[in-house]
C-alpha atoms as a PDB file:
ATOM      1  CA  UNK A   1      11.689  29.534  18.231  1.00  0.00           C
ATOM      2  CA  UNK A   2       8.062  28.822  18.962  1.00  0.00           C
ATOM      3  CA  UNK A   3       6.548  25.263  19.984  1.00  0.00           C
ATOM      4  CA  UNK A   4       3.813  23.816  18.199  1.00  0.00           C
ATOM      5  CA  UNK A   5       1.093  22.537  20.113  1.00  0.00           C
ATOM      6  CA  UNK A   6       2.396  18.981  20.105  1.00  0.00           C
ATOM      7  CA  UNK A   7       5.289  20.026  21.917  1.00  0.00           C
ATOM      8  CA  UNK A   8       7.998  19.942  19.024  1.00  0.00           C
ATOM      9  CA  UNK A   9       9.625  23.242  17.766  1.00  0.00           C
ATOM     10  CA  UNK A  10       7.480  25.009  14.624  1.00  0.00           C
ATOM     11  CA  UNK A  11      10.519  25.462  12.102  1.00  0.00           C
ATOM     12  CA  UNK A  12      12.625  23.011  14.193  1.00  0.00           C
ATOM     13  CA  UNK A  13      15.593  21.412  11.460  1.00  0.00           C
ATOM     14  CA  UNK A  14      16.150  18.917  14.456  1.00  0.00           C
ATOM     15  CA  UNK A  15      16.029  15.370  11.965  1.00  0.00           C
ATOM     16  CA  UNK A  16      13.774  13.491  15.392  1.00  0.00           C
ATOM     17  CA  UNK A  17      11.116  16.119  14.996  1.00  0.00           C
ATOM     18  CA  UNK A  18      10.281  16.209  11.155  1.00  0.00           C
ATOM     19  CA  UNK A  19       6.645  14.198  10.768  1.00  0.00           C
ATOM     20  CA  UNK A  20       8.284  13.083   7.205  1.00  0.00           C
ATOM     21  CA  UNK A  21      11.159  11.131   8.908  1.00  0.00           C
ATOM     22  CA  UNK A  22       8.710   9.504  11.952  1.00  0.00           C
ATOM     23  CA  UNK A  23       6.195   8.578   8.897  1.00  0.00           C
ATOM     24  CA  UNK A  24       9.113   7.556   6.887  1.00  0.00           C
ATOM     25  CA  UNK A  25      10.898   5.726   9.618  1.00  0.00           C
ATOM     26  CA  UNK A  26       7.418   3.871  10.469  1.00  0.00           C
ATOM     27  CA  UNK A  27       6.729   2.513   6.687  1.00  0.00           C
ATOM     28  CA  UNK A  28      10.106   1.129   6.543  1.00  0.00           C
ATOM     29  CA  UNK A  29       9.633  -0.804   9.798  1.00  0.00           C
ATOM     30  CA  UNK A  30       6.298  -1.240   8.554  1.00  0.00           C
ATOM     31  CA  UNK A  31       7.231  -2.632   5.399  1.00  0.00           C
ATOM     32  CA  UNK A  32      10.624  -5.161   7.316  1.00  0.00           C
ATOM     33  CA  UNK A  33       7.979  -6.396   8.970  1.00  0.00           C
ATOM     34  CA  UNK A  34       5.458  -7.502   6.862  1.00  0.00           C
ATOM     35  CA  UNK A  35       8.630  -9.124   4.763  1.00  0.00           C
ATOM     36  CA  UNK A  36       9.051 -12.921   6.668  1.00  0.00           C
ATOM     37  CA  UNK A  37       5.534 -13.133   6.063  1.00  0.00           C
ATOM     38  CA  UNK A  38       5.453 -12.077   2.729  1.00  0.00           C
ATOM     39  CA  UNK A  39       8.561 -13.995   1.712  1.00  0.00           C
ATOM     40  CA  UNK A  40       6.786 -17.466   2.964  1.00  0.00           C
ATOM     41  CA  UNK A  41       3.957 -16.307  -0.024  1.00  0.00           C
ATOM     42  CA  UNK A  42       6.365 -15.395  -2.267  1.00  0.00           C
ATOM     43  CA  UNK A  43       5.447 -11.792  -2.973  1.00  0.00           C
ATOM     44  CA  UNK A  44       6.870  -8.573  -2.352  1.00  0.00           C
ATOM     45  CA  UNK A  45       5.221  -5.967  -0.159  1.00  0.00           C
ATOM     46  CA  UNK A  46       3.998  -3.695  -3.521  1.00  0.00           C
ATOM     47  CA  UNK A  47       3.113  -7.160  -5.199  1.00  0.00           C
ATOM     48  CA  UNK A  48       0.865  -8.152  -1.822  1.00  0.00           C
ATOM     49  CA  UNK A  49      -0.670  -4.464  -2.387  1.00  0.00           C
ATOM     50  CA  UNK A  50      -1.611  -5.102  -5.690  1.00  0.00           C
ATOM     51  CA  UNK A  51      -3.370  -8.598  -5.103  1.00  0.00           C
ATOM     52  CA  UNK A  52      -5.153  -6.969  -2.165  1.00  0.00           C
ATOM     53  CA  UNK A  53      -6.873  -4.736  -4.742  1.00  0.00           C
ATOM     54  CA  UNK A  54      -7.643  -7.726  -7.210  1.00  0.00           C
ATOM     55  CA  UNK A  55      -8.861  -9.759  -4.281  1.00  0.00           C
ATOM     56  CA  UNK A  56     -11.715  -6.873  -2.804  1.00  0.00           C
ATOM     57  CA  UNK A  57     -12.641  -5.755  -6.381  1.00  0.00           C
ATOM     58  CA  UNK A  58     -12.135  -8.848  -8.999  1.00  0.00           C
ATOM     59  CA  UNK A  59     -10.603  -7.801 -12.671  1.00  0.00           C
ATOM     60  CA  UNK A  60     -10.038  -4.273 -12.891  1.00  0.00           C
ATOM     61  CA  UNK A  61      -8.898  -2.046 -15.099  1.00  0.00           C
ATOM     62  CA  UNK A  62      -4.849  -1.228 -14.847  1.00  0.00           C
ATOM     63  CA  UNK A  63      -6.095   2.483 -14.123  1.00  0.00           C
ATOM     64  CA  UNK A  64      -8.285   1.441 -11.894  1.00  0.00           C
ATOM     65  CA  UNK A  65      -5.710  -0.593  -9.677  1.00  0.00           C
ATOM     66  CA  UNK A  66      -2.793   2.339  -9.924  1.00  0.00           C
ATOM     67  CA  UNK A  67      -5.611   4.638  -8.644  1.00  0.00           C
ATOM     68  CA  UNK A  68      -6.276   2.644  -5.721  1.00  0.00           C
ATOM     69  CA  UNK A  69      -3.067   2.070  -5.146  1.00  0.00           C
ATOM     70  CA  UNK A  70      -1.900   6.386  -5.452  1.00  0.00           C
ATOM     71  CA  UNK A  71       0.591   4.848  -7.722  1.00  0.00           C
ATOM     72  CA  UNK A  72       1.436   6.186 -11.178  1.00  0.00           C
ATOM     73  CA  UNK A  73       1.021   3.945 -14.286  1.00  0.00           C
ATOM     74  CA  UNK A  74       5.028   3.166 -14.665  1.00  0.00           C
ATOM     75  CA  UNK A  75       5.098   1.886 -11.344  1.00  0.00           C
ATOM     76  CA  UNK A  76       2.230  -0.558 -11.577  1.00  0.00           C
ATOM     77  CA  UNK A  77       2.818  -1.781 -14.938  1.00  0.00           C
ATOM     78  CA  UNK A  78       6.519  -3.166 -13.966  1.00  0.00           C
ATOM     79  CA  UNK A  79       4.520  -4.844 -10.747  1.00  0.00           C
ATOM     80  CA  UNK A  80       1.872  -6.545 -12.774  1.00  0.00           C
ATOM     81  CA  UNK A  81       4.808  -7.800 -15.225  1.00  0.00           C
ATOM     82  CA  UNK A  82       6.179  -9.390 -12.604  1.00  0.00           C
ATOM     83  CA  UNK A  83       2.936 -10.488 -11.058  1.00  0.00           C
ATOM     84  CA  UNK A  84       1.995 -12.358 -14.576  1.00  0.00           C
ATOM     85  CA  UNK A  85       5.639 -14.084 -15.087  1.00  0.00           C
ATOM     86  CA  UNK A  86       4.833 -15.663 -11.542  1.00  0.00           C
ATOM     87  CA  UNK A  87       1.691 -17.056 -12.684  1.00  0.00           C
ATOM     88  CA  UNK A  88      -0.691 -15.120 -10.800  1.00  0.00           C
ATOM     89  CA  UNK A  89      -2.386 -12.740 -13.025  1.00  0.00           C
ATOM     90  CA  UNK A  90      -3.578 -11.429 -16.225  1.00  0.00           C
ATOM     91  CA  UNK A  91      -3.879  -8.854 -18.330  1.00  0.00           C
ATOM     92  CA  UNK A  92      -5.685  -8.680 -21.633  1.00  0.00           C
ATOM     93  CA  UNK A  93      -6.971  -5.718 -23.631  1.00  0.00           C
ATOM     94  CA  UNK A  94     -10.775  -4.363 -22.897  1.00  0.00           C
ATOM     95  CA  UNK A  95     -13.235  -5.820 -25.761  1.00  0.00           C
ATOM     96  CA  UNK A  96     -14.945  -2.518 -25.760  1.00  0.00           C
ATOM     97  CA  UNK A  97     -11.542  -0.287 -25.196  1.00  0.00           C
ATOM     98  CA  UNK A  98      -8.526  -1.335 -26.369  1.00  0.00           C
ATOM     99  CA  UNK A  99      -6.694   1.132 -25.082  1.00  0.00           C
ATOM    100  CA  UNK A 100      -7.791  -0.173 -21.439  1.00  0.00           C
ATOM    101  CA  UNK A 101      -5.879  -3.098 -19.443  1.00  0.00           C
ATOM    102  CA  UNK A 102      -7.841  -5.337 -17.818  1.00  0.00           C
ATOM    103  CA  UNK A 103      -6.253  -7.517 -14.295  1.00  0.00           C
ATOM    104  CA  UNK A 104      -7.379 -10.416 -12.534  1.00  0.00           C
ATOM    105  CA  UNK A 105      -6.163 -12.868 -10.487  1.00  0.00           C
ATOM    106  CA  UNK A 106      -5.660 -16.343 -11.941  1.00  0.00           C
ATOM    107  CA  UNK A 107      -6.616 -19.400  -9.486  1.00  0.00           C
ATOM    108  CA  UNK A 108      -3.144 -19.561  -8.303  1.00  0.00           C
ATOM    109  CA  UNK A 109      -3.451 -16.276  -6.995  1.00  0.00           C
ATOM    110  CA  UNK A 110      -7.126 -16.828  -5.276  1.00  0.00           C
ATOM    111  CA  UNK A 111      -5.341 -19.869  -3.585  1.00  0.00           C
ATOM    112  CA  UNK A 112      -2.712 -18.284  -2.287  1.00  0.00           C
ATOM    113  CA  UNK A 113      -5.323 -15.718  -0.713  1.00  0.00           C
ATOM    114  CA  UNK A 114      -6.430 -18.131   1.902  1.00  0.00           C
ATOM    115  CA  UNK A 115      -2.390 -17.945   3.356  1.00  0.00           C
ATOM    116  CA  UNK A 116      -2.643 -14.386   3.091  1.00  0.00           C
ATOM    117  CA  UNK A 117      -5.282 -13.789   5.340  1.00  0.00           C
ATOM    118  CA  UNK A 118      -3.151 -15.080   8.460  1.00  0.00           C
ATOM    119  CA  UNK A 119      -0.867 -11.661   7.500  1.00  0.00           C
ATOM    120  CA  UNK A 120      -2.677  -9.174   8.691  1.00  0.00           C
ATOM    121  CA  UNK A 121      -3.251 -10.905  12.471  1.00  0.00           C
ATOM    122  CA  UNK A 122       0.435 -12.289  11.980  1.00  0.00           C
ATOM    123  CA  UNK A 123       1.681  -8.493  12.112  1.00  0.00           C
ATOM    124  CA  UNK A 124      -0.246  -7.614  14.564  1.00  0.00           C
ATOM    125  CA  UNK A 125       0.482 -10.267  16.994  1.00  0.00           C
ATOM    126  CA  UNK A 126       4.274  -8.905  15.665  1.00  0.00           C
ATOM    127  CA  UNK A 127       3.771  -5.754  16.887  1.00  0.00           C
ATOM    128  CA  UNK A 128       1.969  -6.063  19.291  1.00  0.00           C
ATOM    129  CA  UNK A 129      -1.240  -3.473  18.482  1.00  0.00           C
ATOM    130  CA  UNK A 130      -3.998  -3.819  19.138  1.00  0.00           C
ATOM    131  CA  UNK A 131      -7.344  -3.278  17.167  1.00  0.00           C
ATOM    132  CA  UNK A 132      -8.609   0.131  18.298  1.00  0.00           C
ATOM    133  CA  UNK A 133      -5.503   0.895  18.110  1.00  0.00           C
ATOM    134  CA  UNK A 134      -4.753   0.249  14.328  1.00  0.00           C
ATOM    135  CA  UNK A 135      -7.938   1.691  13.982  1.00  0.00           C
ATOM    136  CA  UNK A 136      -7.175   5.371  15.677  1.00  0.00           C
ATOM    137  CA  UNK A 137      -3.239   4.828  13.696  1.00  0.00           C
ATOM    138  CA  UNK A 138      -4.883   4.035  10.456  1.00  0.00           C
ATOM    139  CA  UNK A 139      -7.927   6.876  10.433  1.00  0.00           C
ATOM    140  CA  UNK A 140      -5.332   9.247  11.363  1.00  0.00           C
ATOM    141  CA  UNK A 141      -2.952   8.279   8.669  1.00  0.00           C
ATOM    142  CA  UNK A 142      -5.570   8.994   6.136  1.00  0.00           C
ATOM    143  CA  UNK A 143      -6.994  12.188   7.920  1.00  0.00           C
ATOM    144  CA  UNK A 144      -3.020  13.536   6.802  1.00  0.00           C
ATOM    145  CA  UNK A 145      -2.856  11.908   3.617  1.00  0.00           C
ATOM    146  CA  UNK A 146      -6.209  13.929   2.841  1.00  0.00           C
ATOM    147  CA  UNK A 147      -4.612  17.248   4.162  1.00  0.00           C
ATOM    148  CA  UNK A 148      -0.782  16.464   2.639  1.00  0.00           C
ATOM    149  CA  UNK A 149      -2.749  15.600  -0.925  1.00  0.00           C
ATOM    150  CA  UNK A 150      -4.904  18.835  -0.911  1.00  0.00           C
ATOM    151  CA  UNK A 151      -1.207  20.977   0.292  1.00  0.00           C
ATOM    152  CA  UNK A 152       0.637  19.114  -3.076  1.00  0.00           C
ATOM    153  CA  UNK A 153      -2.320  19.729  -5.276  1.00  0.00           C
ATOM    154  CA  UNK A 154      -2.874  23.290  -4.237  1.00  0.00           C
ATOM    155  CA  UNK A 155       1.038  23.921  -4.694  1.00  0.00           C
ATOM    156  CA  UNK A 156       0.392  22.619  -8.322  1.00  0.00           C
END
């Protein structure tokens, strides 16, 4: 078996050196941590993801908000239900497309945005990163997201 130049074994079946399971492994810890901070808001991690959206870009079209978040339309739809029940946003048809959902936050939701902010420093203070070093973590994360996109959609 050959290495790789990272060290691992090319074609290794070993579970420790798949980049799925360390990625995969990662977002779940990810993910438990962000949860005590997210429960204190009330709001899922998906849920937080959506309102991040709303909060950089306003009302938005439902499209618009499963694009940014490389989620399909079934997923986000179920989210925003949720999202509306709890009082903190809206949806209404387009005026000039009614086939287009539009989202925004209500003022509940642009209060509760001031207690979100302390998340992201909250986390890392949790984990103890540092900023270049969410930096290098996160522009590498999307440097393979790029390449594992343009693998899937050339496999289509």
């Amino acid at each position: 078996m050959t290495n790789d130049e990272n060290g691992g074994a090319a074609g290794s079946l070993l579970l420790d050196e798949q980049l799925c399971f360390a990625l995969y492994a990662a977002q779940r810890a990810v993910t438990a941590a962000y949860r005590p901070l997210l429960d204190d808001l009330g709001l899922t991690y998906p849920q937080y993801l959506v309102l991040l959206v709303l909060w950089e870009r306003g009302e938005t079209t439902v499209k618009e908000l499963a694009g940014a978040l490389r989620l399909d339309y079934g997923t986000v739809s179920p989210l925003l239900k949720r999202l509306e029940s709890a009082g903190l946003v809206r949806r209404e048809r387009a005026a000039g497309d009614e086939r287009s959902v539009l989202v925004a936050c209500t003022g509940r939701a642009e209060e509760l945005k001031e207690r979100a902010a302390r998340v992201p420093g909250a986390l890392l203070a949790a984990t103890e990163l540092g900023g270049p070093e969410v930096a290098r973590l996160r522009e590498e994360l999307w440097q393979l997201a790029e390449r594992a996109q343009a693998a899937a959609d050339r496999a289509h």
